[in-house]
PDB file of N, CA and C in Angstrom:
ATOM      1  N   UNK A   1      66.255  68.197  14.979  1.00  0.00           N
ATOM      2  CA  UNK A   1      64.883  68.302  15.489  1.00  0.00           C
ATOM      3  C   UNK A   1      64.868  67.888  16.953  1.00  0.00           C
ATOM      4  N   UNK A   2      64.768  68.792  17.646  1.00  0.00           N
ATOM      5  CA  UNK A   2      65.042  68.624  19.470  1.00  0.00           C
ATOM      6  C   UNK A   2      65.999  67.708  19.842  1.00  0.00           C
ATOM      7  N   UNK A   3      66.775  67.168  19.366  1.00  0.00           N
ATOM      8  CA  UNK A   3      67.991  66.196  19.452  1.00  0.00           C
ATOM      9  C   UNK A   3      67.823  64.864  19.351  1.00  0.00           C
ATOM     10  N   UNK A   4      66.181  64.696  18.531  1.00  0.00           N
ATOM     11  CA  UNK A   4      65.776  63.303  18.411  1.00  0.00           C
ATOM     12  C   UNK A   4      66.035  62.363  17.469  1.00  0.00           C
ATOM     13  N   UNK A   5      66.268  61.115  17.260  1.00  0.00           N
ATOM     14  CA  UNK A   5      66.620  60.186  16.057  1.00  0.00           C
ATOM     15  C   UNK A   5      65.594  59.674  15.735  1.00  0.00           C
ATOM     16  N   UNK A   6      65.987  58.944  14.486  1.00  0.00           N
ATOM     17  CA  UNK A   6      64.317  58.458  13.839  1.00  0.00           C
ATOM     18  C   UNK A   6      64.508  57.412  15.077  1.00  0.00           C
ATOM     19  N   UNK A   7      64.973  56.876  15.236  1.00  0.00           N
ATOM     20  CA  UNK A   7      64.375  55.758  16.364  1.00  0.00           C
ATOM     21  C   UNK A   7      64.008  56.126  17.410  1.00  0.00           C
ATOM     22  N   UNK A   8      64.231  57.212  17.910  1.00  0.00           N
ATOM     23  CA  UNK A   8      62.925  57.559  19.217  1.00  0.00           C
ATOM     24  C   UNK A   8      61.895  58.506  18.967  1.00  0.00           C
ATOM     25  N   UNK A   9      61.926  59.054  17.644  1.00  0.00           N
ATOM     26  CA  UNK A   9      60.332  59.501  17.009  1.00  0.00           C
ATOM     27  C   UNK A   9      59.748  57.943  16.558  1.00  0.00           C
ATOM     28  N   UNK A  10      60.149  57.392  15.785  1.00  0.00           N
ATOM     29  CA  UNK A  10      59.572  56.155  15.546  1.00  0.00           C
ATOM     30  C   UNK A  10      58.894  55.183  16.776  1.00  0.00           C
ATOM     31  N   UNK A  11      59.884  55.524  18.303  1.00  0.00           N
ATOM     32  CA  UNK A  11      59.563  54.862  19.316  1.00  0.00           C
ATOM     33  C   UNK A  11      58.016  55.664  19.861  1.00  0.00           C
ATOM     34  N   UNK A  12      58.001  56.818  19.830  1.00  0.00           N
ATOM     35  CA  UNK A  12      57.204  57.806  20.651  1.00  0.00           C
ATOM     36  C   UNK A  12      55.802  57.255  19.902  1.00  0.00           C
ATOM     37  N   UNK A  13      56.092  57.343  18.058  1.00  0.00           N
ATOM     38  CA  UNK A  13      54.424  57.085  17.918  1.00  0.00           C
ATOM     39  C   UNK A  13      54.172  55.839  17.977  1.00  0.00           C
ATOM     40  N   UNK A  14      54.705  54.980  18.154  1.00  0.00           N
ATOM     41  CA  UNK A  14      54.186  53.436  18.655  1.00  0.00           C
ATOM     42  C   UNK A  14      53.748  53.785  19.680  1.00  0.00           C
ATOM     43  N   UNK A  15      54.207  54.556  20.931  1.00  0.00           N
ATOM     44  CA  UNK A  15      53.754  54.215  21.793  1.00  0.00           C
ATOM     45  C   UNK A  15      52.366  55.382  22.124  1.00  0.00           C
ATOM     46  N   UNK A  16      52.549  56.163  21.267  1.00  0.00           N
ATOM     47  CA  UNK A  16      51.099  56.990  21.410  1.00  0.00           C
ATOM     48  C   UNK A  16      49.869  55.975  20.697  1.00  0.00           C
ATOM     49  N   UNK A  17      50.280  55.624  19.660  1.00  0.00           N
ATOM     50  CA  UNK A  17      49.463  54.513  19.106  1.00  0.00           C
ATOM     51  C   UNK A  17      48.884  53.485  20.013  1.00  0.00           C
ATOM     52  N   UNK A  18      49.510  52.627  20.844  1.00  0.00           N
ATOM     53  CA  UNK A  18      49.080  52.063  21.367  1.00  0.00           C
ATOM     54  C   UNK A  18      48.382  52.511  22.621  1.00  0.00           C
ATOM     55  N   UNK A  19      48.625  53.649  23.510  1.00  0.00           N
ATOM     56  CA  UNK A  19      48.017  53.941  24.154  1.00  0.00           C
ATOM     57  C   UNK A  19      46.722  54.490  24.004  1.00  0.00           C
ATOM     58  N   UNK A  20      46.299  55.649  22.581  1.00  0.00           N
ATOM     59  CA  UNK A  20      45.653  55.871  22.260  1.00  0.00           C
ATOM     60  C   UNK A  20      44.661  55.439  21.220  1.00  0.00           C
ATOM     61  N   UNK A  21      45.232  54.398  20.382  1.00  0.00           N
ATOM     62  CA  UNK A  21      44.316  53.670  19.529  1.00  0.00           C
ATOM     63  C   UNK A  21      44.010  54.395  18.212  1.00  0.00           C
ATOM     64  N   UNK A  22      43.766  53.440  17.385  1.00  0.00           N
ATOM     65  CA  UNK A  22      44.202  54.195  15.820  1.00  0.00           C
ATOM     66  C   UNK A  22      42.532  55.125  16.022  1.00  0.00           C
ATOM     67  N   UNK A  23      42.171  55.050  16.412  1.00  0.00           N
ATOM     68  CA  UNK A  23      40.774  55.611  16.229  1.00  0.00           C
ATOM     69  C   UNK A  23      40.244  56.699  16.953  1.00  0.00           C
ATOM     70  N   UNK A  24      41.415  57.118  17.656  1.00  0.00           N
ATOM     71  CA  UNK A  24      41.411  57.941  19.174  1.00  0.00           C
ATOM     72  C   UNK A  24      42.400  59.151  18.456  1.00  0.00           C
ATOM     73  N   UNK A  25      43.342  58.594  17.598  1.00  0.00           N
ATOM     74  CA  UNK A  25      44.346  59.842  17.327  1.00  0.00           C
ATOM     75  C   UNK A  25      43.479  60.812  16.209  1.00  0.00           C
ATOM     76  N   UNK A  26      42.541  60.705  15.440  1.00  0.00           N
ATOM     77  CA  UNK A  26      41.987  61.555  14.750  1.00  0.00           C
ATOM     78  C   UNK A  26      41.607  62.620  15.443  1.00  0.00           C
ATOM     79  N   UNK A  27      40.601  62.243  16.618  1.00  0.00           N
ATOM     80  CA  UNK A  27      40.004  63.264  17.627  1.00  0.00           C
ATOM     81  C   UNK A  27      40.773  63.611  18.252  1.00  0.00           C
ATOM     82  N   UNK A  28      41.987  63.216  18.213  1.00  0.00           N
ATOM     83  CA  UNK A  28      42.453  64.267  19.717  1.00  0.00           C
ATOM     84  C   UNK A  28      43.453  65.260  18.578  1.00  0.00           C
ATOM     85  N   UNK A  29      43.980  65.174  17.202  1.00  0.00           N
ATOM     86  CA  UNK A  29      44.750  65.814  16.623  1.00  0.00           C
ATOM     87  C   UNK A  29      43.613  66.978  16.405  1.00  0.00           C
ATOM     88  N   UNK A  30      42.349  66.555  15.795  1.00  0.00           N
ATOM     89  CA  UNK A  30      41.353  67.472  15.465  1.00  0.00           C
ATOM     90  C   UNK A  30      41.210  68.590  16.623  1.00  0.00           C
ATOM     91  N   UNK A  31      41.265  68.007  17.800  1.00  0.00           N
ATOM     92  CA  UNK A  31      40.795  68.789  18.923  1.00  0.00           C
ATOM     93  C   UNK A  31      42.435  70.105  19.158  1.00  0.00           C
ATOM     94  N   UNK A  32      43.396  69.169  18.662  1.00  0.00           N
ATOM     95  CA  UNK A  32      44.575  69.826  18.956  1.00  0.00           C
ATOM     96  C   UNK A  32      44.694  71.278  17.864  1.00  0.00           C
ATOM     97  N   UNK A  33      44.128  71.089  16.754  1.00  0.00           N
ATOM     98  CA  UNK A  33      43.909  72.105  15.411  1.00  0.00           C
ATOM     99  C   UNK A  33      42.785  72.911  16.208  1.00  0.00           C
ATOM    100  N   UNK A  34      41.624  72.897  16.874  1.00  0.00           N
ATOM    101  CA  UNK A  34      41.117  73.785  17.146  1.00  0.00           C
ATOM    102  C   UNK A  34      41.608  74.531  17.968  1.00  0.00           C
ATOM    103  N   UNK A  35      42.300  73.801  18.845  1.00  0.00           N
ATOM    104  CA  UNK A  35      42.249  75.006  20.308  1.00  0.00           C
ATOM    105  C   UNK A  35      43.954  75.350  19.281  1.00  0.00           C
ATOM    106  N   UNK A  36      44.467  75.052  18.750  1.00  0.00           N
ATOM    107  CA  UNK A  36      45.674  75.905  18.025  1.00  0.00           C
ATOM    108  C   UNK A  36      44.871  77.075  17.084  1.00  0.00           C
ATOM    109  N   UNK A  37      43.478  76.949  16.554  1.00  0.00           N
ATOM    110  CA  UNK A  37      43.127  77.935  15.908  1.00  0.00           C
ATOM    111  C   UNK A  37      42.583  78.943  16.606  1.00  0.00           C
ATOM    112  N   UNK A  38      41.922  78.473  17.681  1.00  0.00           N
ATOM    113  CA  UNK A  38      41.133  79.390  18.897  1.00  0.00           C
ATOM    114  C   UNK A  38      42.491  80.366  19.507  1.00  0.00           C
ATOM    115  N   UNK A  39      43.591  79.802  19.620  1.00  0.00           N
ATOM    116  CA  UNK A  39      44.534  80.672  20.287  1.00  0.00           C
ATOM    117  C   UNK A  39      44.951  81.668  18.977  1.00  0.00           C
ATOM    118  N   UNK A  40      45.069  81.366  17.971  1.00  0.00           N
ATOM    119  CA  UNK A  40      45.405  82.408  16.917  1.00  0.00           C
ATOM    120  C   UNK A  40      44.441  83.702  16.531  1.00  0.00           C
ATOM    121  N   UNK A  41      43.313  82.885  16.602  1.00  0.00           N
ATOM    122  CA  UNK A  41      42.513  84.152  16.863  1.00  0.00           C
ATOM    123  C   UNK A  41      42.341  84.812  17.706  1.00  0.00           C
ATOM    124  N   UNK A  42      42.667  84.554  19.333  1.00  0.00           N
ATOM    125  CA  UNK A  42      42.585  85.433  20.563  1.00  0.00           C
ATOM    126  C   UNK A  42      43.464  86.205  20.496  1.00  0.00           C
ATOM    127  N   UNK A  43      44.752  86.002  20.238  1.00  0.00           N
ATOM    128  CA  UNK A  43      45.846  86.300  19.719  1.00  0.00           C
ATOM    129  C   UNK A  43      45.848  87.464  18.989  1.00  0.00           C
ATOM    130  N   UNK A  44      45.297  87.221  17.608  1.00  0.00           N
ATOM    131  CA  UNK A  44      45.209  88.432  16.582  1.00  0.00           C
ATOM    132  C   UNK A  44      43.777  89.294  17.251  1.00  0.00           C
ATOM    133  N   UNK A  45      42.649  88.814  17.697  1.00  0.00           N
ATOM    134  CA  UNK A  45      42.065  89.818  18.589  1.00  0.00           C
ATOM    135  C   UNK A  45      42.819  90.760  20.007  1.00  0.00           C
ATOM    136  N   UNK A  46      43.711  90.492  20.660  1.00  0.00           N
ATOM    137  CA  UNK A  46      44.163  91.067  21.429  1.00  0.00           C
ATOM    138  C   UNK A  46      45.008  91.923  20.874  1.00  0.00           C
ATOM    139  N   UNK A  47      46.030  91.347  19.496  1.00  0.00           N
ATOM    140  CA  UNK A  47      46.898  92.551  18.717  1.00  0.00           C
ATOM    141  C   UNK A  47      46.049  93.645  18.365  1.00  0.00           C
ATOM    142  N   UNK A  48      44.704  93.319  17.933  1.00  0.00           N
ATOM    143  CA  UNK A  48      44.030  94.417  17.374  1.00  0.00           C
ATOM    144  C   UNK A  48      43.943  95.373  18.049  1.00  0.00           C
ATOM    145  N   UNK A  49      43.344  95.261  19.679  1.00  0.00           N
ATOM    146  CA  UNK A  49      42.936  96.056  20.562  1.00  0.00           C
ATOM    147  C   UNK A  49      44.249  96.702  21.198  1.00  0.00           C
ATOM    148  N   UNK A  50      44.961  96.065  21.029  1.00  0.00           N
ATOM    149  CA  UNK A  50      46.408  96.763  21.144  1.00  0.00           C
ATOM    150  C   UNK A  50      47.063  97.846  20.457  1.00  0.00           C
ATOM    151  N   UNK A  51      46.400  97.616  19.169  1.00  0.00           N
ATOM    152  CA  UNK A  51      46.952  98.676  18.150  1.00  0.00           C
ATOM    153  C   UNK A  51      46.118  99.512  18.186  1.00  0.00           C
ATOM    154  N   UNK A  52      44.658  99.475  18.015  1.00  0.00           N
ATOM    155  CA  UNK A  52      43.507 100.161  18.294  1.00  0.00           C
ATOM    156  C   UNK A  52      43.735 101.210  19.676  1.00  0.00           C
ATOM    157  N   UNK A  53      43.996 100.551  20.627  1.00  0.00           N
ATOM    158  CA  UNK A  53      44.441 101.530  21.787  1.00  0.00           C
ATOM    159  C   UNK A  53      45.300 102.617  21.919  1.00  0.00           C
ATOM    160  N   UNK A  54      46.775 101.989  20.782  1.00  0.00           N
ATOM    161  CA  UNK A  54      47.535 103.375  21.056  1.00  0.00           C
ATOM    162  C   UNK A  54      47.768 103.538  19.663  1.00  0.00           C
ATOM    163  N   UNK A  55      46.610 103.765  19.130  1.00  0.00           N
ATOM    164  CA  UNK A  55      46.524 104.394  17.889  1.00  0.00           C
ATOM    165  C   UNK A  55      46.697 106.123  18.147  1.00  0.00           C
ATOM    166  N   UNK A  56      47.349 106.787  17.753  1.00  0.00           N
ATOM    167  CA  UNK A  56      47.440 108.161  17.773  1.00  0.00           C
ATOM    168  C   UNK A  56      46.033 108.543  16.834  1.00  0.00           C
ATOM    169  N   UNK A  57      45.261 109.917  17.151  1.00  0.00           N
ATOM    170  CA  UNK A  57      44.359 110.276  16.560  1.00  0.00           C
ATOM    171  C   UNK A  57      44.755 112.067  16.348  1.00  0.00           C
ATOM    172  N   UNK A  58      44.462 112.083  15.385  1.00  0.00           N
ATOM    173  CA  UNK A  58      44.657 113.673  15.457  1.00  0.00           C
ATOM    174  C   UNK A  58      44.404 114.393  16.329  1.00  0.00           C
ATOM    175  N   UNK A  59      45.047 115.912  17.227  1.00  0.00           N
ATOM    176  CA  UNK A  59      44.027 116.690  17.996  1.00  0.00           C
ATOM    177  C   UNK A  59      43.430 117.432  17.153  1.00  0.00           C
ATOM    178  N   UNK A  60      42.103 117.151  18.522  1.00  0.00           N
ATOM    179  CA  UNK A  60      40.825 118.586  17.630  1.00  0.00           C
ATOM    180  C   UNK A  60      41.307 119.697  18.255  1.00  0.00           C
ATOM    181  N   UNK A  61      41.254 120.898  17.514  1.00  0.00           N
ATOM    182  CA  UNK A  61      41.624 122.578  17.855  1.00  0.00           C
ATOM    183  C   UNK A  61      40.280 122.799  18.863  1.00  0.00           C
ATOM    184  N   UNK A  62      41.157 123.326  19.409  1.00  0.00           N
ATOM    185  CA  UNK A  62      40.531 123.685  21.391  1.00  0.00           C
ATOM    186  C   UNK A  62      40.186 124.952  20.872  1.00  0.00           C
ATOM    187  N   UNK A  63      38.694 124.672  21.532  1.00  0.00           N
ATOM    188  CA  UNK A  63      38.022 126.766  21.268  1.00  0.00           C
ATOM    189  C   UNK A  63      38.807 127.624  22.050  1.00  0.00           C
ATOM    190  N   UNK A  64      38.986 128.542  21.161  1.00  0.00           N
ATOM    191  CA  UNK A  64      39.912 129.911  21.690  1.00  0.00           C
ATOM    192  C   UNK A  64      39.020 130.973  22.562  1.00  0.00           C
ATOM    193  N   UNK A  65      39.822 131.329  23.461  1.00  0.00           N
ATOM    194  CA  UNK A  65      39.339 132.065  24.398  1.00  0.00           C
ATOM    195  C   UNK A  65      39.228 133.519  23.898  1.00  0.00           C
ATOM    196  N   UNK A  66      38.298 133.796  24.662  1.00  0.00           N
ATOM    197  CA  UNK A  66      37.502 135.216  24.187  1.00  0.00           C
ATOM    198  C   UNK A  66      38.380 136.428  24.710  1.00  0.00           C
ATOM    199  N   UNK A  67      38.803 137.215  24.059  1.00  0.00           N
ATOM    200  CA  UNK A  67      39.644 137.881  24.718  1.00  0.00           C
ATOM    201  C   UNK A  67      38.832 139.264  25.193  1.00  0.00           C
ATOM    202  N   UNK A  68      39.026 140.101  25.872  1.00  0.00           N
ATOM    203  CA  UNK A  68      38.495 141.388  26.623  1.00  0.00           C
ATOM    204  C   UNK A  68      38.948 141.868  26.022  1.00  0.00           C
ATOM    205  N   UNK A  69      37.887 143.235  25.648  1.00  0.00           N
ATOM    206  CA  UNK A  69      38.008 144.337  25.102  1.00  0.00           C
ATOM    207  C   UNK A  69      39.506 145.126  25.977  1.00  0.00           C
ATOM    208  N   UNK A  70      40.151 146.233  25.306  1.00  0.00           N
ATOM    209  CA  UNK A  70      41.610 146.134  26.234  1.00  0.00           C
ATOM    210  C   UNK A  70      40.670 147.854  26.850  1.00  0.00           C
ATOM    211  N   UNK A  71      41.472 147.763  28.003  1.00  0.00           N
ATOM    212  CA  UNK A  71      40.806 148.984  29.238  1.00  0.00           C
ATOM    213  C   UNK A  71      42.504 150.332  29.042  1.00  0.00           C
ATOM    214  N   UNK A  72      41.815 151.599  28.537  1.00  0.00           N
ATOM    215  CA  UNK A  72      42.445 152.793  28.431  1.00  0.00           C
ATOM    216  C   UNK A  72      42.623 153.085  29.894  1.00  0.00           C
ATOM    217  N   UNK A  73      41.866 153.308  30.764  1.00  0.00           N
ATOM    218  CA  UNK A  73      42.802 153.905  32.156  1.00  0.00           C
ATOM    219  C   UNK A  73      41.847 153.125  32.906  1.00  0.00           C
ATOM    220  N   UNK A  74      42.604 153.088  34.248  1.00  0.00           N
ATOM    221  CA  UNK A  74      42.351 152.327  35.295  1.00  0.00           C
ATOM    222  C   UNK A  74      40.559 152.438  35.787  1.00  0.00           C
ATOM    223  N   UNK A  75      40.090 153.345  35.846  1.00  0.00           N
ATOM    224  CA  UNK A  75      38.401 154.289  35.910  1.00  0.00           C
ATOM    225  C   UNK A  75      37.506 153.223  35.187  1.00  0.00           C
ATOM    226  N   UNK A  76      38.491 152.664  33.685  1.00  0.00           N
ATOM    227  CA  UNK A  76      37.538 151.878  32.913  1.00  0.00           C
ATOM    228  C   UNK A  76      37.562 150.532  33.360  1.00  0.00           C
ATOM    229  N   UNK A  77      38.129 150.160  33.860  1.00  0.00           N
ATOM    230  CA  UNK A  77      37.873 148.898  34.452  1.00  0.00           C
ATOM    231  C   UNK A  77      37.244 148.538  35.341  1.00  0.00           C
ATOM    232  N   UNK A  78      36.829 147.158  35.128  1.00  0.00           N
ATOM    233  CA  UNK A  78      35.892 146.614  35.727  1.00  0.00           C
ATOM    234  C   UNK A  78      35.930 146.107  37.159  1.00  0.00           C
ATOM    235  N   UNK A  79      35.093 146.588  38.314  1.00  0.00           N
ATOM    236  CA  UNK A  79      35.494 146.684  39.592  1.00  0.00           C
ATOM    237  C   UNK A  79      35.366 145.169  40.484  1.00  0.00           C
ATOM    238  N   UNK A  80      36.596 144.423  40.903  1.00  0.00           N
ATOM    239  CA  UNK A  80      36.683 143.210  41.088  1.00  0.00           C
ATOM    240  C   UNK A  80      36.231 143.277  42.973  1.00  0.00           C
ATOM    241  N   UNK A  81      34.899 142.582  43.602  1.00  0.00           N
ATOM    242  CA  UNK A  81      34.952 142.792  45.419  1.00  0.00           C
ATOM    243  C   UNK A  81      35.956 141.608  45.835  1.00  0.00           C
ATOM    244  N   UNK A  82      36.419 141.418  46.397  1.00  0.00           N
ATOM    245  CA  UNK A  82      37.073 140.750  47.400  1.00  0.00           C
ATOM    246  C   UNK A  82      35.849 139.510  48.086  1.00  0.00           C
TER     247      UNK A  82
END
């Protein structure tokens, strides 16, 4: 566990203890569970919008173009000005 022995975990919470006071570590662990829950949910809200974004969607069929009647000799066609 990070290369620590029970005697300097044992050392660390004495000394959080005393700095912080038996009555001080409730609130600040409590406070430590929220903002750890607040980040899990920003978290899984940002995956969402992530997946949501490059979600593939089917294509819709593109209206087909109208095709022209077909022109027998040149006379029948339709006269284009410049």
């Amino acid at each position: 566990m990070f290369g620590l022995g029970t005697q300097e975990i044992i050392l660390i919470l004495v000394l959080v203890l005393v700095l912080f006071g038996a009555r001080r570590i409730p609130e600040i662990m409590r406070g430590f569970g929220e903002g750890i829950r607040e980040f899990k949910s920003a978290s899984q809200k940002a995956m969402d919008e992530i997946d949501e974004a490059t979600r593939v969607e089917p294509a819709k069929a593109a209206p087909r173009p109208v095709a022209a009647a077909p022109v027998s000799s040149p006379e029948e066609a339709p006269k284009i000005e410049p």
